[in-house]
N, C-alpha and C. Protein backbone atom coordinates (compact mmCIF):
# COMPACT_ATOMS: atom_id res chain seq x y z
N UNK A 1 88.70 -62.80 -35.86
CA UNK A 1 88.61 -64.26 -35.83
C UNK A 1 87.90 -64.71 -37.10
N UNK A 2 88.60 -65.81 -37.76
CA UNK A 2 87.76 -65.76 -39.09
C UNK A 2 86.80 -66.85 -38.75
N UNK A 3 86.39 -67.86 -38.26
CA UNK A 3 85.92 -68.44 -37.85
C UNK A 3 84.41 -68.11 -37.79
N UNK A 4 83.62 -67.59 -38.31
CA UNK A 4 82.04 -67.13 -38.38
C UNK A 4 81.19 -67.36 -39.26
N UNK A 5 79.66 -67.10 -39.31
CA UNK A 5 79.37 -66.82 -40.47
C UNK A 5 79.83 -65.90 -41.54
N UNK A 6 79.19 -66.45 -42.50
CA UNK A 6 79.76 -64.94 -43.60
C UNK A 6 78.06 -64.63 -43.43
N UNK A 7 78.89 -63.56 -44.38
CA UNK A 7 77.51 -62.22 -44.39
C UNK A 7 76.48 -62.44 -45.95
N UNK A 8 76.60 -63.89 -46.16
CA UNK A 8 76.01 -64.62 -47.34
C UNK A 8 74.66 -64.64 -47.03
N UNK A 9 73.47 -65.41 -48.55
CA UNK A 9 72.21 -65.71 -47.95
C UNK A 9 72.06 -66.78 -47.07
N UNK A 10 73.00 -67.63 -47.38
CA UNK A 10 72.83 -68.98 -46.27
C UNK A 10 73.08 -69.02 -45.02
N UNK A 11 73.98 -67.75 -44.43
CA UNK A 11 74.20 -67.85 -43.05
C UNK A 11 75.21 -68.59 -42.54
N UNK A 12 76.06 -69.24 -43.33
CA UNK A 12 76.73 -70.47 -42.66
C UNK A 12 78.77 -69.72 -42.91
N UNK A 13 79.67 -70.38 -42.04
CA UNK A 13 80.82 -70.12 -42.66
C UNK A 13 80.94 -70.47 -44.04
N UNK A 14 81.76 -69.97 -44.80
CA UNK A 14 82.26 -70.62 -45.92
C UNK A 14 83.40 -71.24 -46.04
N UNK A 15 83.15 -72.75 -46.84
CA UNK A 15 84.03 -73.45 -46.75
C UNK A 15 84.13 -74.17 -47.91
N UNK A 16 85.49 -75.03 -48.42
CA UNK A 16 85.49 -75.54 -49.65
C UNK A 16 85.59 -77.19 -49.29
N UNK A 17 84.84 -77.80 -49.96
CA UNK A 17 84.61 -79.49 -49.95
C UNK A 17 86.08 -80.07 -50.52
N UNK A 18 86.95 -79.98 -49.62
CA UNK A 18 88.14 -80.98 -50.32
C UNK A 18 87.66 -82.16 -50.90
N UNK A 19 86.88 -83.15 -50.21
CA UNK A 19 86.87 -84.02 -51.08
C UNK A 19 86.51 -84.14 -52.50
N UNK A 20 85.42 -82.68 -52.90
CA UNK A 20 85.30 -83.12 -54.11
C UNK A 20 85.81 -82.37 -55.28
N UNK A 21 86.33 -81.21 -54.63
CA UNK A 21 87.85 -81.15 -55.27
C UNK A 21 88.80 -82.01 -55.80
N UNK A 22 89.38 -82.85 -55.17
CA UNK A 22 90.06 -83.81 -55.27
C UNK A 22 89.29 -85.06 -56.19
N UNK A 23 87.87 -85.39 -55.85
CA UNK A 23 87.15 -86.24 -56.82
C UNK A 23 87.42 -85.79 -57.89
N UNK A 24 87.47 -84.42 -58.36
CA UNK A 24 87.18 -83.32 -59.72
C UNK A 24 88.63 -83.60 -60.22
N UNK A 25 90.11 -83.98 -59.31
CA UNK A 25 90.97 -84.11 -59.94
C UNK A 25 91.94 -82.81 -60.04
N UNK A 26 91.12 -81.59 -59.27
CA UNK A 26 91.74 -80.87 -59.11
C UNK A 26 93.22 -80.35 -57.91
N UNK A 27 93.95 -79.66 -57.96
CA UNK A 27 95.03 -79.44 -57.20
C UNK A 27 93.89 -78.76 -55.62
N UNK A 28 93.49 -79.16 -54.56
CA UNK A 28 93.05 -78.52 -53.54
C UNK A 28 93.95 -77.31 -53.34
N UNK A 29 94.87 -77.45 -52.92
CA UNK A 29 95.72 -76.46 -52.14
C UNK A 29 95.95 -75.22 -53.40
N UNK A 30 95.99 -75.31 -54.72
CA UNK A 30 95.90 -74.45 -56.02
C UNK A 30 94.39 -73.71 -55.83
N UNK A 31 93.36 -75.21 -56.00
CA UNK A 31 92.20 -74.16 -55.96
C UNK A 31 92.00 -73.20 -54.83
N UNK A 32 92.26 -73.60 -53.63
CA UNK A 32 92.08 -72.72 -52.07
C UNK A 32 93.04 -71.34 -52.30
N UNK A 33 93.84 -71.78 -52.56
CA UNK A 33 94.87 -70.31 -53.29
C UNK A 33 94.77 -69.52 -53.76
N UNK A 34 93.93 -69.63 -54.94
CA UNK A 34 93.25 -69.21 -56.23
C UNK A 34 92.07 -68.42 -55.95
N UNK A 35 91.89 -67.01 -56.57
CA UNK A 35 92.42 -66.07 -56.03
C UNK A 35 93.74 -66.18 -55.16
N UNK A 36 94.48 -65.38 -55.24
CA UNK A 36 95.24 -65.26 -54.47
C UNK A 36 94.91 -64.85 -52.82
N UNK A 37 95.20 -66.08 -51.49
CA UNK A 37 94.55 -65.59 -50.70
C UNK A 37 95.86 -65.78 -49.53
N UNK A 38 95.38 -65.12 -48.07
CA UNK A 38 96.54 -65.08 -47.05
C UNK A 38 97.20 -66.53 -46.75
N UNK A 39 96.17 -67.61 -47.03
CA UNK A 39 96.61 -68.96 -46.21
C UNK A 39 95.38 -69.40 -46.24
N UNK A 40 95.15 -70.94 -45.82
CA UNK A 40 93.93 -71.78 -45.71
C UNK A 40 94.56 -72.50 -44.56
N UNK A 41 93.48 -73.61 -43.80
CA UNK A 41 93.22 -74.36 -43.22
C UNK A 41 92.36 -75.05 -43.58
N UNK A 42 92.61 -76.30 -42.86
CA UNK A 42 91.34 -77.31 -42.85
C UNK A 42 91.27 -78.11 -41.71
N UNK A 43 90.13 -78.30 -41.68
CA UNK A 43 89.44 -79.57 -40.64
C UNK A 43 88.47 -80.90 -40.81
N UNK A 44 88.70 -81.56 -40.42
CA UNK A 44 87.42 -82.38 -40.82
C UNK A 44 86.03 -82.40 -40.32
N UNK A 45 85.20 -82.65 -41.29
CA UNK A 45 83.74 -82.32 -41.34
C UNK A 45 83.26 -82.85 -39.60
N UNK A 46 83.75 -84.24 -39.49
CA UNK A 46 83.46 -84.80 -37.86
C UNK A 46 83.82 -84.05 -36.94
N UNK A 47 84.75 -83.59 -37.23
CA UNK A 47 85.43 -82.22 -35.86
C UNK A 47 84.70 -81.42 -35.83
N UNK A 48 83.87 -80.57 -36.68
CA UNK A 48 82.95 -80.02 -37.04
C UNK A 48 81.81 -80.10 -36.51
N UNK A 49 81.39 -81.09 -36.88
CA UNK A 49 80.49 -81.54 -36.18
C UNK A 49 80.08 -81.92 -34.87
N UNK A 50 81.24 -82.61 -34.25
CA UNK A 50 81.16 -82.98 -32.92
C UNK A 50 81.22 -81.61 -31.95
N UNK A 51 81.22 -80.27 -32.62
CA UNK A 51 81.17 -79.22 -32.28
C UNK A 51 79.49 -78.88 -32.21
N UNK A 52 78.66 -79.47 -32.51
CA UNK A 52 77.44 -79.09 -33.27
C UNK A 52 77.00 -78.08 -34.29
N UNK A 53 77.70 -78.16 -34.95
CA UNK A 53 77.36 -77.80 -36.28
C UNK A 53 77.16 -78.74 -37.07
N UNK A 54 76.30 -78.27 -38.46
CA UNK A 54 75.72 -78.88 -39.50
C UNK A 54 76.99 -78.68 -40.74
N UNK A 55 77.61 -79.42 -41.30
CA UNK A 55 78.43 -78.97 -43.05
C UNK A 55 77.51 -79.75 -44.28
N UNK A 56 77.53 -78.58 -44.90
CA UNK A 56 76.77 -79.14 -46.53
C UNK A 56 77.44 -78.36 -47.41
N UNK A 57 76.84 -79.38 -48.75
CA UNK A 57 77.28 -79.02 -49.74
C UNK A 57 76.27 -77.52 -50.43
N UNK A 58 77.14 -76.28 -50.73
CA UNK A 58 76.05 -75.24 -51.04
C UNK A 58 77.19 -74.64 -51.74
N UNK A 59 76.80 -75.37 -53.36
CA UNK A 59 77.70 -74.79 -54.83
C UNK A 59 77.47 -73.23 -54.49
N UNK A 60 78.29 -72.73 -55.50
CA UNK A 60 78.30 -71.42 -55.87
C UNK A 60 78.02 -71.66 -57.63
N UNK A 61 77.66 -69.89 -57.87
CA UNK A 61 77.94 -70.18 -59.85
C UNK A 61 79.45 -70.42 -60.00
N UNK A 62 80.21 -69.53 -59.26
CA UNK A 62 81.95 -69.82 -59.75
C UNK A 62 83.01 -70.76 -58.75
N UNK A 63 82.04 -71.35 -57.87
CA UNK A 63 82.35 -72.32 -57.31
C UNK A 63 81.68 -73.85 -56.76
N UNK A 64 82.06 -75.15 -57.78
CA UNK A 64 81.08 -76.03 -57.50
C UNK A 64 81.80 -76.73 -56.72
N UNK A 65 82.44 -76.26 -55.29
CA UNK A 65 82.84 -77.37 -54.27
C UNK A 65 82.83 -76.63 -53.01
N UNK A 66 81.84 -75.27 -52.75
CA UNK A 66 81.37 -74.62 -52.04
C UNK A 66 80.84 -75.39 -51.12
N UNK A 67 81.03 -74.95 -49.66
CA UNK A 67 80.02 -75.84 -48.52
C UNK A 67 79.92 -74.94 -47.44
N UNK A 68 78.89 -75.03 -46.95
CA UNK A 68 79.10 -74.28 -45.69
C UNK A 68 79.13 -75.10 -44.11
N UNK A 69 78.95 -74.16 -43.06
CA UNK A 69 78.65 -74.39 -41.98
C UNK A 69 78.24 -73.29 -41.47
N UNK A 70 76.53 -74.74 -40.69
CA UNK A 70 76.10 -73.74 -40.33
C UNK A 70 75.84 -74.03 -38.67
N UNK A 71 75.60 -73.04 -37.48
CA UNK A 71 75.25 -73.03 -36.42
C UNK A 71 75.49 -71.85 -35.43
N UNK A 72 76.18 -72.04 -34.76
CA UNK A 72 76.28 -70.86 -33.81
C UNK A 72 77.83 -70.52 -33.22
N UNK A 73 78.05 -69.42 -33.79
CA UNK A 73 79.53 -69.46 -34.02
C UNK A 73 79.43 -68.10 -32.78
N UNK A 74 79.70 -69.03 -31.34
CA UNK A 74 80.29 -68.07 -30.05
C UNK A 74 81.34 -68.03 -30.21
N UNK A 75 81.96 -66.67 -29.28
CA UNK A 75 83.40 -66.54 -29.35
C UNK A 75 84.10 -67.84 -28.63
N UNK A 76 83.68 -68.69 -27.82
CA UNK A 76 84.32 -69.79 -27.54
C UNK A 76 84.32 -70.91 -28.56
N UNK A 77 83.33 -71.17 -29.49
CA UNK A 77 83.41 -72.18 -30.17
C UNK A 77 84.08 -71.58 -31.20
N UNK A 78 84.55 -70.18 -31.85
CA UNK A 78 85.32 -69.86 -32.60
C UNK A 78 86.88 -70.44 -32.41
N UNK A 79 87.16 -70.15 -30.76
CA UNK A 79 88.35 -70.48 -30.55
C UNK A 79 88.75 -72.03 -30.60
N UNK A 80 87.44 -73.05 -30.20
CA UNK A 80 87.56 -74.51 -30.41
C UNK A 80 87.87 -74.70 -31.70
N UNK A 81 86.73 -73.95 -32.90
CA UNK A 81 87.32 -74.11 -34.23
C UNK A 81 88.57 -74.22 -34.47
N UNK A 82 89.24 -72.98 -33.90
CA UNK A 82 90.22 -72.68 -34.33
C UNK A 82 91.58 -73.64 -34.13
N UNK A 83 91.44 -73.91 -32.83
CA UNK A 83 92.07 -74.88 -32.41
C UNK A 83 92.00 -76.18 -33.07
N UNK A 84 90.81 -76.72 -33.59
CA UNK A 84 90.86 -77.84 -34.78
C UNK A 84 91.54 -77.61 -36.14
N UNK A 85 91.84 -76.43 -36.00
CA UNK A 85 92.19 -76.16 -37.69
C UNK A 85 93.78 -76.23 -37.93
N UNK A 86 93.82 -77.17 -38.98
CA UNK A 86 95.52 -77.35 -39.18
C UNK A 86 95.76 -76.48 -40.24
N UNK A 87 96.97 -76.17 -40.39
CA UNK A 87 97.49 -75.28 -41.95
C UNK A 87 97.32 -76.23 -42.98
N UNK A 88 96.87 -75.58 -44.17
CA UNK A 88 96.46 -76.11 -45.93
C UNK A 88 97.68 -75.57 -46.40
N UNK A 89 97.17 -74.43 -46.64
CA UNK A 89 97.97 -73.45 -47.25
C UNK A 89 99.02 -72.44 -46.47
N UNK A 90 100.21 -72.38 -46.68
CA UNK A 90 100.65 -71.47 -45.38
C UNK A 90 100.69 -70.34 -45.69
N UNK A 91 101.40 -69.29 -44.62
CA UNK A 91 101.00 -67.75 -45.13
C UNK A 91 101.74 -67.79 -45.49
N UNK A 92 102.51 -67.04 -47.06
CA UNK A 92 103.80 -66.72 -47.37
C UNK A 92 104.79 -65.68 -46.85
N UNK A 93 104.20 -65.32 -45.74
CA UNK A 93 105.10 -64.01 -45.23
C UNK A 93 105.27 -64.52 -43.63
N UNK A 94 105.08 -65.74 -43.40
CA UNK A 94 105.25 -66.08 -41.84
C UNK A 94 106.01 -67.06 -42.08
């Protein structure tokens, strides 16, 4: 389930700030890609939230639209996540 923390110092999932991507003028769905990756999703920060979790902004050096989330990622609220999450990017082999 990807839906968790990562194994970062902050503790939180990792996630990318569309909006300020898009402020930056950049292609979202290029940058989320970039690396080459299986697929993305997204959700909005309120869905998120109304989950109780916290989302912030937490740059990286090679990424300044880094954010996380942070809280308590049970296997049930993984599956609520999951269930909020629409396709970004699709998989290219499905």
């Amino acid at each position: 389930m990807a839906f968790r923390p990562s194994t970062g110092e902050n503790g939180g999932m990792s996630v990318d700030l569309e909006s300020l991507i898009v402020e930056a003028g950049v292609d979202a769905r290029a940058f989320v890609a970039s690396p080459e990756w299986v697929g993305a999703v997204r959700f909005t920060a309120g869905a998120v939230r109304a989950e109780g979790f916290m989302v912030g902004y937490d740059p990286m050096p090679n990424n300044p639209y880094h954010g996380q989330v942070w809280g308590r990622f049970s296997k049930q609220v993984q599956k609520r996540l999951a269930a909020l999450a629409e396709p970004f990017v699709p998989v290219p082999y499905l």
